[in-house]
Structure formats: C-alpha cells, structure tokens
C-alpha atoms as a PDB file:
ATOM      1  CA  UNK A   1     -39.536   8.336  17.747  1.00  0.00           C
ATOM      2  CA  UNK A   2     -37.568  11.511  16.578  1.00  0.00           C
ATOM      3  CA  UNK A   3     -34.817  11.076  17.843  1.00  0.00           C
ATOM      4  CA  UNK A   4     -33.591   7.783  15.201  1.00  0.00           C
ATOM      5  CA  UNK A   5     -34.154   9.848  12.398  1.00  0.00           C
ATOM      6  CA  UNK A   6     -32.082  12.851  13.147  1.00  0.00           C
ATOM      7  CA  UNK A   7     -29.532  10.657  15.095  1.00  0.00           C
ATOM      8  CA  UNK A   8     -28.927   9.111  11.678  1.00  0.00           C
ATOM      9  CA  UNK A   9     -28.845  12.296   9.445  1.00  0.00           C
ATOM     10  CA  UNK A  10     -26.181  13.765  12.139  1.00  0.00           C
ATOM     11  CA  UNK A  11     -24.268  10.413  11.377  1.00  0.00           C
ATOM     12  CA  UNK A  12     -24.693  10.370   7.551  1.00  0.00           C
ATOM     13  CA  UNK A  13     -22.858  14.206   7.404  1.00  0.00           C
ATOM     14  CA  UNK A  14     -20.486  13.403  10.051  1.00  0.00           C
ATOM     15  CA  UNK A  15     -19.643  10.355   7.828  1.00  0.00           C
ATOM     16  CA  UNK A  16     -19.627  11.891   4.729  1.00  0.00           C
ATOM     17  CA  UNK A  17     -17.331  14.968   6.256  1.00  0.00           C
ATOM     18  CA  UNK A  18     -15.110  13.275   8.382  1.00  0.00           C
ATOM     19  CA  UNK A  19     -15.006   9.687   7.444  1.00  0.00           C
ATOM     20  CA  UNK A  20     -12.779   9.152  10.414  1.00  0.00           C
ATOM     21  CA  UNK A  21     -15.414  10.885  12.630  1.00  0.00           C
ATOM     22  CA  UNK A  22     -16.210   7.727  14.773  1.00  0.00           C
ATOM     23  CA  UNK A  23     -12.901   6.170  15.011  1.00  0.00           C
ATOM     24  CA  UNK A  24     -11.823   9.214  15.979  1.00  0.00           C
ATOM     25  CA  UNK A  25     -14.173   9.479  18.678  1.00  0.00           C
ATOM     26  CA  UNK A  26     -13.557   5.671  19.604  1.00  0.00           C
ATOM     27  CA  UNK A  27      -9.930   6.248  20.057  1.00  0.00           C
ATOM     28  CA  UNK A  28     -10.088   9.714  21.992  1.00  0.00           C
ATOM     29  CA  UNK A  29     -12.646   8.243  24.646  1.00  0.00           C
ATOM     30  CA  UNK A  30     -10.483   5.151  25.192  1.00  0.00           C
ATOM     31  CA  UNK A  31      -8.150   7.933  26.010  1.00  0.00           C
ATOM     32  CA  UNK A  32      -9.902   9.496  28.277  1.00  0.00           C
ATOM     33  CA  UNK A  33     -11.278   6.527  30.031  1.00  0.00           C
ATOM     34  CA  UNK A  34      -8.346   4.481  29.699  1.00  0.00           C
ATOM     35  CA  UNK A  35      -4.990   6.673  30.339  1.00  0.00           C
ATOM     36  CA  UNK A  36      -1.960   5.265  29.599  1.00  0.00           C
ATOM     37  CA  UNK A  37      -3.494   1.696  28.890  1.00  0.00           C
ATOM     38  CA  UNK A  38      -3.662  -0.120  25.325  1.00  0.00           C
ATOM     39  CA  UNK A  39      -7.273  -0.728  24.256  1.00  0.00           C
ATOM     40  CA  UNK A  40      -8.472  -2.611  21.493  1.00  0.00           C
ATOM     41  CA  UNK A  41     -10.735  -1.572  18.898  1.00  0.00           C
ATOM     42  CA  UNK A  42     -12.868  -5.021  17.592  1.00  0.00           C
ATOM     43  CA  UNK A  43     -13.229  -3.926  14.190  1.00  0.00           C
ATOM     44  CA  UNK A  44     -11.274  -1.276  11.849  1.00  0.00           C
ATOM     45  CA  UNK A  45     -13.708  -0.570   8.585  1.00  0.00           C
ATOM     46  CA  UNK A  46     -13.193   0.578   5.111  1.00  0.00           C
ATOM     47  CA  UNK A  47     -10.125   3.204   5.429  1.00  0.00           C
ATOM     48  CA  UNK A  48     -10.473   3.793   9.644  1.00  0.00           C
ATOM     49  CA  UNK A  49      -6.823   1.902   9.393  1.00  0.00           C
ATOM     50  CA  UNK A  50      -6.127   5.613   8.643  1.00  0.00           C
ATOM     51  CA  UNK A  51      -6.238   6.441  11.778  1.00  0.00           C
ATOM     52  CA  UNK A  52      -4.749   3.846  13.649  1.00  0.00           C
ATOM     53  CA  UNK A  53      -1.432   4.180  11.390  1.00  0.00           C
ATOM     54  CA  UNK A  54       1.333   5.594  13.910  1.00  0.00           C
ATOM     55  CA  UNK A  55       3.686   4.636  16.108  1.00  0.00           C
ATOM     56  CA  UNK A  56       1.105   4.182  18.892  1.00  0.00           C
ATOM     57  CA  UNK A  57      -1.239   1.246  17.299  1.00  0.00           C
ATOM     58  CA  UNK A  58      -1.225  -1.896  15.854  1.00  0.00           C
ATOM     59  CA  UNK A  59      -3.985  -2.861  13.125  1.00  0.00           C
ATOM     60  CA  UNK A  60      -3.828  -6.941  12.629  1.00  0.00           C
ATOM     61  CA  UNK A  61      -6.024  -7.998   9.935  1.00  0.00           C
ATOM     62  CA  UNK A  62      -7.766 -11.735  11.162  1.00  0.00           C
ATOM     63  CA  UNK A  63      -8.720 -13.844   8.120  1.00  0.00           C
ATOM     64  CA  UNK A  64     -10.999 -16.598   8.768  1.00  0.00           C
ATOM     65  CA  UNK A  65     -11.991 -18.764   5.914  1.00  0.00           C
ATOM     66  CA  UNK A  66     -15.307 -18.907   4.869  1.00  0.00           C
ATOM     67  CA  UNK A  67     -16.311 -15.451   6.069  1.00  0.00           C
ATOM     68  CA  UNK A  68     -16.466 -12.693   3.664  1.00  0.00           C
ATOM     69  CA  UNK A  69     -17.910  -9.077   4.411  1.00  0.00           C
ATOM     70  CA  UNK A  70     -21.736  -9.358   4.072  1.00  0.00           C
ATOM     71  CA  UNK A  71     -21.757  -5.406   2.751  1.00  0.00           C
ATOM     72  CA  UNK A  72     -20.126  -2.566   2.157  1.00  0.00           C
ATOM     73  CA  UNK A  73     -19.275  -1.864   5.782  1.00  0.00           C
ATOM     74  CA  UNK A  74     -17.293  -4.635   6.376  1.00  0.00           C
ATOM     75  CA  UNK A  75     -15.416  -3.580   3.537  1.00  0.00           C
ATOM     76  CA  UNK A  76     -11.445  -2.853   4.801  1.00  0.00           C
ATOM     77  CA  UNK A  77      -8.672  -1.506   3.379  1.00  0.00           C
ATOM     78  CA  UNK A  78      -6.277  -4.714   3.790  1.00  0.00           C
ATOM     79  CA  UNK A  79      -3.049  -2.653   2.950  1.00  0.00           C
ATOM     80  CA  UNK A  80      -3.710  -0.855   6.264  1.00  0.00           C
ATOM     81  CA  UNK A  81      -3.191  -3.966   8.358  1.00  0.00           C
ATOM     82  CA  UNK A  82       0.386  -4.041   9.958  1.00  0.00           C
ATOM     83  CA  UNK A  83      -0.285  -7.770  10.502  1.00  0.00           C
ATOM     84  CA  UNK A  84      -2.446 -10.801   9.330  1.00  0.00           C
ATOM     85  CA  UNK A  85      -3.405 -13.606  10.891  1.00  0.00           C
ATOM     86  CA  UNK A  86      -5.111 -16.638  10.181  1.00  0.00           C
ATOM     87  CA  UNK A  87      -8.300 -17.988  12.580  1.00  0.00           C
ATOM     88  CA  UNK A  88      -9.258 -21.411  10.685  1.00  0.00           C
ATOM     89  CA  UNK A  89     -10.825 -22.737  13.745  1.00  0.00           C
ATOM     90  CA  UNK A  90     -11.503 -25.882  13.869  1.00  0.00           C
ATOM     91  CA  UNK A  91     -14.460 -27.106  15.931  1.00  0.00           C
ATOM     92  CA  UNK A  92     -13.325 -31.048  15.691  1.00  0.00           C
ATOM     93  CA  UNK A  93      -9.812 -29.847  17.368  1.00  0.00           C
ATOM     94  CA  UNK A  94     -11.103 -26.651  19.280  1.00  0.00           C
ATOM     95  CA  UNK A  95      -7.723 -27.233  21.716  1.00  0.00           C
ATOM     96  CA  UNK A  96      -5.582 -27.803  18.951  1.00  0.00           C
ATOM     97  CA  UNK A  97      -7.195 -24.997  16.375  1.00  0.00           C
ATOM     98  CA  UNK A  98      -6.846 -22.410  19.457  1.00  0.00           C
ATOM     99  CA  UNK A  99      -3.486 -23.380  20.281  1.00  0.00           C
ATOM    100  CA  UNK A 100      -1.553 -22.175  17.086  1.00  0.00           C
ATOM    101  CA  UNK A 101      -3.749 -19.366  16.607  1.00  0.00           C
ATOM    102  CA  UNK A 102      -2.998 -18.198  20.358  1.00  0.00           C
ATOM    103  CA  UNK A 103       0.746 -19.075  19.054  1.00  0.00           C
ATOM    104  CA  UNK A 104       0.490 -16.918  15.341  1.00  0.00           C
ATOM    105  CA  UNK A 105      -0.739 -14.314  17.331  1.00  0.00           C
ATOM    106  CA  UNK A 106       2.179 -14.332  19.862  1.00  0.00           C
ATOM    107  CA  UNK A 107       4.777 -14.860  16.893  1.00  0.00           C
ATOM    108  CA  UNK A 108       3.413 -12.280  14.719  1.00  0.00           C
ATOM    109  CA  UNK A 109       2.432  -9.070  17.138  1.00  0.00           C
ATOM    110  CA  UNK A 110       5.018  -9.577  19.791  1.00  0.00           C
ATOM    111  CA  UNK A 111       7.949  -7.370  18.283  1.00  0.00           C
ATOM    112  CA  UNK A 112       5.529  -5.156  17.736  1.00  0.00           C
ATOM    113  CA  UNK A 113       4.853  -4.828  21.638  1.00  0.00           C
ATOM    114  CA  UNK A 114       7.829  -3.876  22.643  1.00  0.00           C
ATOM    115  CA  UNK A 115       7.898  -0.311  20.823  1.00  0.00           C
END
C-alpha cells in the first residue's frame, strides 16, 4: 500500500517541526466538534503538557504502580502535570480500590473545576 509509507513520512516532519502538531490538532477538533464542552485527552506524551498549560486545561498525571513506559513515547514530562494521582488498584478489593481513587480524584481536581 502507498499510502502507509508517505502517511508516516508526513508524520515524521510534522513531528520533527511542530512537536505539538497532533495535540494541537487533537485539541482544535475537540473544539470544533465539541463547543463549549470539556473533553478529555487519554494520554499527554513527552512535552504535549505544553500545550495543555493555560487557564483552560487540566493535565493530571495517574501513577499506577508497576507500570512504567514501555518506550520512548510514553515518555512524559511529569513537571507538566498540574495534578497526580495514584491508581493502585486492587483486584482483591476492586470496590474498595475504586472507591478512594474515585475519592483522590474528587479531592485533588475539584478546585480546579470551578475556574
């Protein structure tokens, strides 16, 4: 297919040029599609915290032990992160383990909510 390989040399210098290329692009069609609603972006690589610094976002940083990034991709810049939280779930107390991270959650991004 021709199509994969140019598809990923148009990535590689879009990447290279504008590292925030894609978030970029994430955020402005959640715009579009979304007006006036808050999205959520599932996962904020290496230095795309970048863009989500203002007064408009929130970048929370979930640490789960035990899970590491497998490669340089799901490397982050942790300083970027307004908030961390902790997901040590617990499949012997899946209630109990959802519970207080439902509640850290709550406690930790609410003020932030309210802007």
């Amino acid at each position: 297919d021709y199509a994969a390989p140019q598809l990923k040399l148009v990535r590689e210098y879009l990447e290279e040029n504008d590292p925030l290329h894609f978030p970029r692009m994430a955020r402005r069609m959640a715009e579009l599609n979304h007006p006036g609603e808050r999205v959520s972006f599932g996962s904020v690589r290496m230095n795309q915290g970048l863009l989500f610094k203002d007064e408009q976002s929130l970048v929370i940083e979930v640490k789960r032990p035990g899970f590491s990034p497998r490669n340089n991709f799901d490397l982050y810049e942790p300083d970027l992160a307004d908030v961390s939280v902790l997901n040590d779930y617990d499949p012997d107390d899946a209630d109990g383990s959802t519970k207080r991270l439902i509640a850290e959650v709550r406690a930790k991004i609410t003020p932030y909510l309210s802007r």
